[in-house]
N, C-alpha and C. Protein backbone atom coordinates (compact mmCIF):
# COMPACT_ATOMS: atom_id res chain seq x y z
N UNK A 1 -14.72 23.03 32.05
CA UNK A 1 -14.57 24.07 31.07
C UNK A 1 -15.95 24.70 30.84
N UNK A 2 -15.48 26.43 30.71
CA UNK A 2 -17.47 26.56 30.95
C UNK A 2 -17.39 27.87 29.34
N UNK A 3 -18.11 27.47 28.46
CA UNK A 3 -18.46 28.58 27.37
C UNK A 3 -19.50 29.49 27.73
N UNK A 4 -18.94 30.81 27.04
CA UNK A 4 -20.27 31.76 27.29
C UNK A 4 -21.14 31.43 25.84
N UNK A 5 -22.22 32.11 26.47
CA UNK A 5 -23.25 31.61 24.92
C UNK A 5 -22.45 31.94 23.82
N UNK A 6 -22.12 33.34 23.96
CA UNK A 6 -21.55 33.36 22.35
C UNK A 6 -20.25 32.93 22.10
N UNK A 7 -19.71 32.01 22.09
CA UNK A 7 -18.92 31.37 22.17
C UNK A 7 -18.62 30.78 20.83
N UNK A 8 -18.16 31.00 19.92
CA UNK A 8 -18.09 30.87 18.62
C UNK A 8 -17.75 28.97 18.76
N UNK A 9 -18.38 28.47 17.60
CA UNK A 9 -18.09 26.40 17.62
C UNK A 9 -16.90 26.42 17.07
N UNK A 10 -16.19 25.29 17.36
CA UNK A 10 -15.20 25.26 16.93
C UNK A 10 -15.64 24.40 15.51
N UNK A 11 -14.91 24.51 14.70
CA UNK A 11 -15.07 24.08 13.17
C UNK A 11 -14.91 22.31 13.11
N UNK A 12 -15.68 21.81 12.52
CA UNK A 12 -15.43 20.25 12.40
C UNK A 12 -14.25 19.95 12.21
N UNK A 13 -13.62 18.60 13.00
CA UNK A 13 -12.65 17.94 12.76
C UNK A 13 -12.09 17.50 11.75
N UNK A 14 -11.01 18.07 10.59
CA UNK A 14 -10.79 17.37 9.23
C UNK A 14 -9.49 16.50 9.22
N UNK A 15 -9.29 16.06 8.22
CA UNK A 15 -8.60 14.52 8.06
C UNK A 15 -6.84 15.18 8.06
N UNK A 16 -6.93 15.86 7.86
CA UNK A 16 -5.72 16.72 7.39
C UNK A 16 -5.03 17.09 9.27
N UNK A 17 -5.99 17.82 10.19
CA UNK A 17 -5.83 18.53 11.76
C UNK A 17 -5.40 16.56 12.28
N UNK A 18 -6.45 15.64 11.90
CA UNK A 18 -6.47 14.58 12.61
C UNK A 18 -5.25 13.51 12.43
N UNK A 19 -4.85 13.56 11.40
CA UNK A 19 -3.59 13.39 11.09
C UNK A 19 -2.00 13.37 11.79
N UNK A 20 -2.51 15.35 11.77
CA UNK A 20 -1.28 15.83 12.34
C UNK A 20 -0.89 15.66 13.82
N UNK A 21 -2.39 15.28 14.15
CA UNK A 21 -2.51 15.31 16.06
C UNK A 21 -2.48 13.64 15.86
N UNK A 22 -2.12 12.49 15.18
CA UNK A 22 -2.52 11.88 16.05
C UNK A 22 -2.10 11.00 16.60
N UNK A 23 -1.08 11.06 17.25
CA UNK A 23 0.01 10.50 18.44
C UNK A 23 -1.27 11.46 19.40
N UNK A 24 -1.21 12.29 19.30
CA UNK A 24 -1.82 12.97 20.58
C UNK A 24 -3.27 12.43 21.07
N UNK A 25 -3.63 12.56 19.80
CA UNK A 25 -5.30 12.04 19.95
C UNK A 25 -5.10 10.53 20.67
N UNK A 26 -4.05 9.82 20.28
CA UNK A 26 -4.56 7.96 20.56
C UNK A 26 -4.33 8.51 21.29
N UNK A 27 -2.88 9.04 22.27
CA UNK A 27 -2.76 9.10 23.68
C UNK A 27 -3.82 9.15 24.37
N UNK A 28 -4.39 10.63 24.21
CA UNK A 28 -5.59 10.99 24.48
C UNK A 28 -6.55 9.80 24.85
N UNK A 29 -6.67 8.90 24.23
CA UNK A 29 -7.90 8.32 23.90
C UNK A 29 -7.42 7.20 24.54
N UNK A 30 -6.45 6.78 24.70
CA UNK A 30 -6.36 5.52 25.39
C UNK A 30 -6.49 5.92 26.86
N UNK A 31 -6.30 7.30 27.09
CA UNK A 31 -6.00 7.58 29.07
C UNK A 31 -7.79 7.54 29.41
N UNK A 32 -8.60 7.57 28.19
CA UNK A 32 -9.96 7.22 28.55
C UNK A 32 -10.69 6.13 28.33
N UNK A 33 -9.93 4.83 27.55
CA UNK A 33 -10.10 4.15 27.67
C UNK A 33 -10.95 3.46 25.86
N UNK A 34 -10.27 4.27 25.45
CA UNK A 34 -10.50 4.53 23.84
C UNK A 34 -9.41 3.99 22.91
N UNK A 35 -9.31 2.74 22.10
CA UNK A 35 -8.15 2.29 21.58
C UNK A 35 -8.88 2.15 20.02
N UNK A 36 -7.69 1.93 19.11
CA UNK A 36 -8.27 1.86 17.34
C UNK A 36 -9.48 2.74 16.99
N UNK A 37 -8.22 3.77 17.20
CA UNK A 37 -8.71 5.39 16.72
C UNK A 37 -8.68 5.34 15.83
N UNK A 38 -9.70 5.96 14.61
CA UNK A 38 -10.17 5.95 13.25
C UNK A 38 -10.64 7.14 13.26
N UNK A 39 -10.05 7.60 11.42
CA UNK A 39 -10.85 8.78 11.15
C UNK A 39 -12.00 8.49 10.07
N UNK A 40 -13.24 8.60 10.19
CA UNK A 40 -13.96 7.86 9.23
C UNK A 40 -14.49 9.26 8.65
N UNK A 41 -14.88 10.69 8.73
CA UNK A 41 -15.26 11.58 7.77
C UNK A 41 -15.28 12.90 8.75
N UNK A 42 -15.27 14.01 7.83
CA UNK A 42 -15.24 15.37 8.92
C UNK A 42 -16.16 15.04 9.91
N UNK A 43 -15.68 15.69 10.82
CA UNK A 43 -16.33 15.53 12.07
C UNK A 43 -16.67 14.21 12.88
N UNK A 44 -15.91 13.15 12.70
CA UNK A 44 -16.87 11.82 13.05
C UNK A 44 -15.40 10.99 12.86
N UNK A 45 -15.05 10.52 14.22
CA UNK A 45 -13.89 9.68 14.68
C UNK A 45 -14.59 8.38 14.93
N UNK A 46 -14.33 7.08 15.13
CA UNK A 46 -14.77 5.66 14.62
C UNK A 46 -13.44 5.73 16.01
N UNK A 47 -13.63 4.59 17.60
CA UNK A 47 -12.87 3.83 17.73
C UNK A 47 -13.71 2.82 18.64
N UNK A 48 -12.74 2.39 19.57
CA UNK A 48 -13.19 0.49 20.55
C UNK A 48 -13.15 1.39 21.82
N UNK A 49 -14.55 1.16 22.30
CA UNK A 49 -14.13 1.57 23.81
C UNK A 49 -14.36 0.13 24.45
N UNK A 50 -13.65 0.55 25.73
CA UNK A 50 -13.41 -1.07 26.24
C UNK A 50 -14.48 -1.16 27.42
N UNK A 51 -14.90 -2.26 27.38
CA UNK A 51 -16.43 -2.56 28.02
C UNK A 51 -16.05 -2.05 29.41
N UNK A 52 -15.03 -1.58 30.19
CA UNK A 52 -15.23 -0.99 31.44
C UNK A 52 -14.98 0.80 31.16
N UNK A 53 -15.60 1.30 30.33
CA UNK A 53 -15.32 2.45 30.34
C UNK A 53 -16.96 2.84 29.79
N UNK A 54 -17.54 4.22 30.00
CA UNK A 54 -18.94 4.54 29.80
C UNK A 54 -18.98 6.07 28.71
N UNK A 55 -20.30 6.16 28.61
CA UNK A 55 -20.20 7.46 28.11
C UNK A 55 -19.58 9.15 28.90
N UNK A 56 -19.52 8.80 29.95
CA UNK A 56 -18.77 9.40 30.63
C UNK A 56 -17.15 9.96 29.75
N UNK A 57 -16.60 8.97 29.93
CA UNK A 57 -15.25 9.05 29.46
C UNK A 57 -15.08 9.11 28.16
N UNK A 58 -16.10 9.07 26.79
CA UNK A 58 -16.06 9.47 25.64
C UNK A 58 -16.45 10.81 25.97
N UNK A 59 -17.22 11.43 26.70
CA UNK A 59 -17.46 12.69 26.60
C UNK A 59 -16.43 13.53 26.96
N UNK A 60 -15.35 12.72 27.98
CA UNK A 60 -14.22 13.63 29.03
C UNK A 60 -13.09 13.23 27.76
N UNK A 61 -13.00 12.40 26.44
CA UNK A 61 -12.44 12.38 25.52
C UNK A 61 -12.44 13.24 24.53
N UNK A 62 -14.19 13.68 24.17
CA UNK A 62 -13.93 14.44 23.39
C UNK A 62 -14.04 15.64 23.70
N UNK A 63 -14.40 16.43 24.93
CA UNK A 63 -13.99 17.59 25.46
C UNK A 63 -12.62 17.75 25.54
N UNK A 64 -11.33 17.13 25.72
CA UNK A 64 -10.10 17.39 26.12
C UNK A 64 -9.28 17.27 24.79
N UNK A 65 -10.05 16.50 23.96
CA UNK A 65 -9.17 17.04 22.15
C UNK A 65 -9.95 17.71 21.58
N UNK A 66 -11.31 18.68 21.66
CA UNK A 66 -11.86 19.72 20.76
C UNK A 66 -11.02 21.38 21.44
N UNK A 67 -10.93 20.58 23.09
CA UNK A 67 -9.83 21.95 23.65
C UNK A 67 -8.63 21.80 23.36
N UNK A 68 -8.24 20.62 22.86
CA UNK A 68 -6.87 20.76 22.39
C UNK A 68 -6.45 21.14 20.81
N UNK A 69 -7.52 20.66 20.31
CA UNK A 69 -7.73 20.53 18.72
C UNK A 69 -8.12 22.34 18.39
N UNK A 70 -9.23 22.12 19.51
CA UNK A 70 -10.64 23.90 18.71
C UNK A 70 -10.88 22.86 17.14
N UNK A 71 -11.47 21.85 17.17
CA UNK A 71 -11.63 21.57 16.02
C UNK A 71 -12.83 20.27 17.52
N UNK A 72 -14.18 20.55 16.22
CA UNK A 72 -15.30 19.59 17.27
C UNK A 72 -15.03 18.45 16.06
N UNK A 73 -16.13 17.23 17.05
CA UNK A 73 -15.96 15.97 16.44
C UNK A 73 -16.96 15.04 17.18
N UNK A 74 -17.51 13.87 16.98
CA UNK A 74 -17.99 12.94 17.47
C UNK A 74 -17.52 11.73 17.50
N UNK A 75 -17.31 11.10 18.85
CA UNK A 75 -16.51 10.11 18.67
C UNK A 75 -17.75 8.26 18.20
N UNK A 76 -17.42 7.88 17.29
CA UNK A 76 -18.17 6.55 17.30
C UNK A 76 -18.33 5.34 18.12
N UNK A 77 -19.05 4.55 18.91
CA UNK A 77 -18.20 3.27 19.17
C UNK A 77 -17.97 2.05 17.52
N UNK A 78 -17.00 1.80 17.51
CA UNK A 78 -17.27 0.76 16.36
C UNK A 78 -18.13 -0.25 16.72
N UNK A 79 -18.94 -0.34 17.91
CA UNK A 79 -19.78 -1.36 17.52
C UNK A 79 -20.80 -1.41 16.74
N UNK A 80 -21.23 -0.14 16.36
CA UNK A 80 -21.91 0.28 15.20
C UNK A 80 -21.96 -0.48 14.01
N UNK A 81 -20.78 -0.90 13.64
CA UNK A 81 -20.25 -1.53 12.21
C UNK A 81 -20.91 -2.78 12.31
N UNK A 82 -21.36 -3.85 13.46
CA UNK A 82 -21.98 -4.65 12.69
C UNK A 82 -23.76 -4.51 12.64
N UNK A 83 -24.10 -3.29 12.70
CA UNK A 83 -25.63 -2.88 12.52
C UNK A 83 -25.86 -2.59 11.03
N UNK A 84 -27.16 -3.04 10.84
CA UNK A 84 -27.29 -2.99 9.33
C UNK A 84 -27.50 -1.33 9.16
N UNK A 85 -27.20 -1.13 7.87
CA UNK A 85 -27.13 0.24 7.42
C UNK A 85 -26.38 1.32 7.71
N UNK A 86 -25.45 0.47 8.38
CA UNK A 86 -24.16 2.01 8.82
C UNK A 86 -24.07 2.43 7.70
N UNK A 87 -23.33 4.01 7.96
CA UNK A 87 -23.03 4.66 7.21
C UNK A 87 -21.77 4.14 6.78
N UNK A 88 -21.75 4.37 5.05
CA UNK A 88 -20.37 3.59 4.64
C UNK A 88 -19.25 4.41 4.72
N UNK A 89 -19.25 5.32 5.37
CA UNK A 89 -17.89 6.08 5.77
C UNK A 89 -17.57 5.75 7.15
N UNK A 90 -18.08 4.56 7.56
CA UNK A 90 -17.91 4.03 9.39
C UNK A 90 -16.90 3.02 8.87
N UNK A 91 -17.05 2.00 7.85
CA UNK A 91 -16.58 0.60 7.88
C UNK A 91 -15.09 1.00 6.76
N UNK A 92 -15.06 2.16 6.44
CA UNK A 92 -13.57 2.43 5.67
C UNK A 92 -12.84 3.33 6.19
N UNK A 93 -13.51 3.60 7.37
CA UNK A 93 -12.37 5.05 8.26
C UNK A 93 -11.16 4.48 8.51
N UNK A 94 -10.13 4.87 8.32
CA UNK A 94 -8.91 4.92 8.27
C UNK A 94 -8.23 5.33 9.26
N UNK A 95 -7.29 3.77 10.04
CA UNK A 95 -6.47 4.20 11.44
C UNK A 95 -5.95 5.33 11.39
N UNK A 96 -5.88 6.09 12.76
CA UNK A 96 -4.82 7.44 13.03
C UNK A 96 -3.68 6.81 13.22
């Protein structure tokens, strides 16, 4: 998928769009290898990628639901959660 510069961003991911998509999104996310999909705050999805999958395939994840969505986002690994000082909207994000 190729943007021209001016290419307007698509608007952060909200809890309300993530919701409605998200049968689509786990799908999504499991064909990359992405399971315990979480919405933890605009823009910022929380799930488990599974130790044979790379940044590669979070990126081919979240390119194929911001084109499906037009709504951007960052996906987390939860391994984050046991580092000191996460952000406390990581450890209460709420399954899709």
């Amino acid at each position: 998928m190729t943007y021209a510069l001016d290419h307007p961003a698509h608007p952060p991911l909200d809890e309300t769009t993530a919701r409605a998509h998200a049968t689509e999104l786990r799908d999504l996310a499991a064909q990359h290898g992405i399971t315990n999909l979480r919405f933890a705050s605009t823009g910022r999805l929380l799930g488990h990628i599974d130790s044979d999958h790379d940044a590669i395939d979070v990126a081919s994840f979240e390119l194929a639901a911001e084109e499906l969505l037009r709504r951007s986002f960052f996906l987390i690994s939860d391994g984050v959660l046991t580092k000191p000082g996460v952000s406390p909207d990581l450890p209460s994000a709420a399954p899709l």
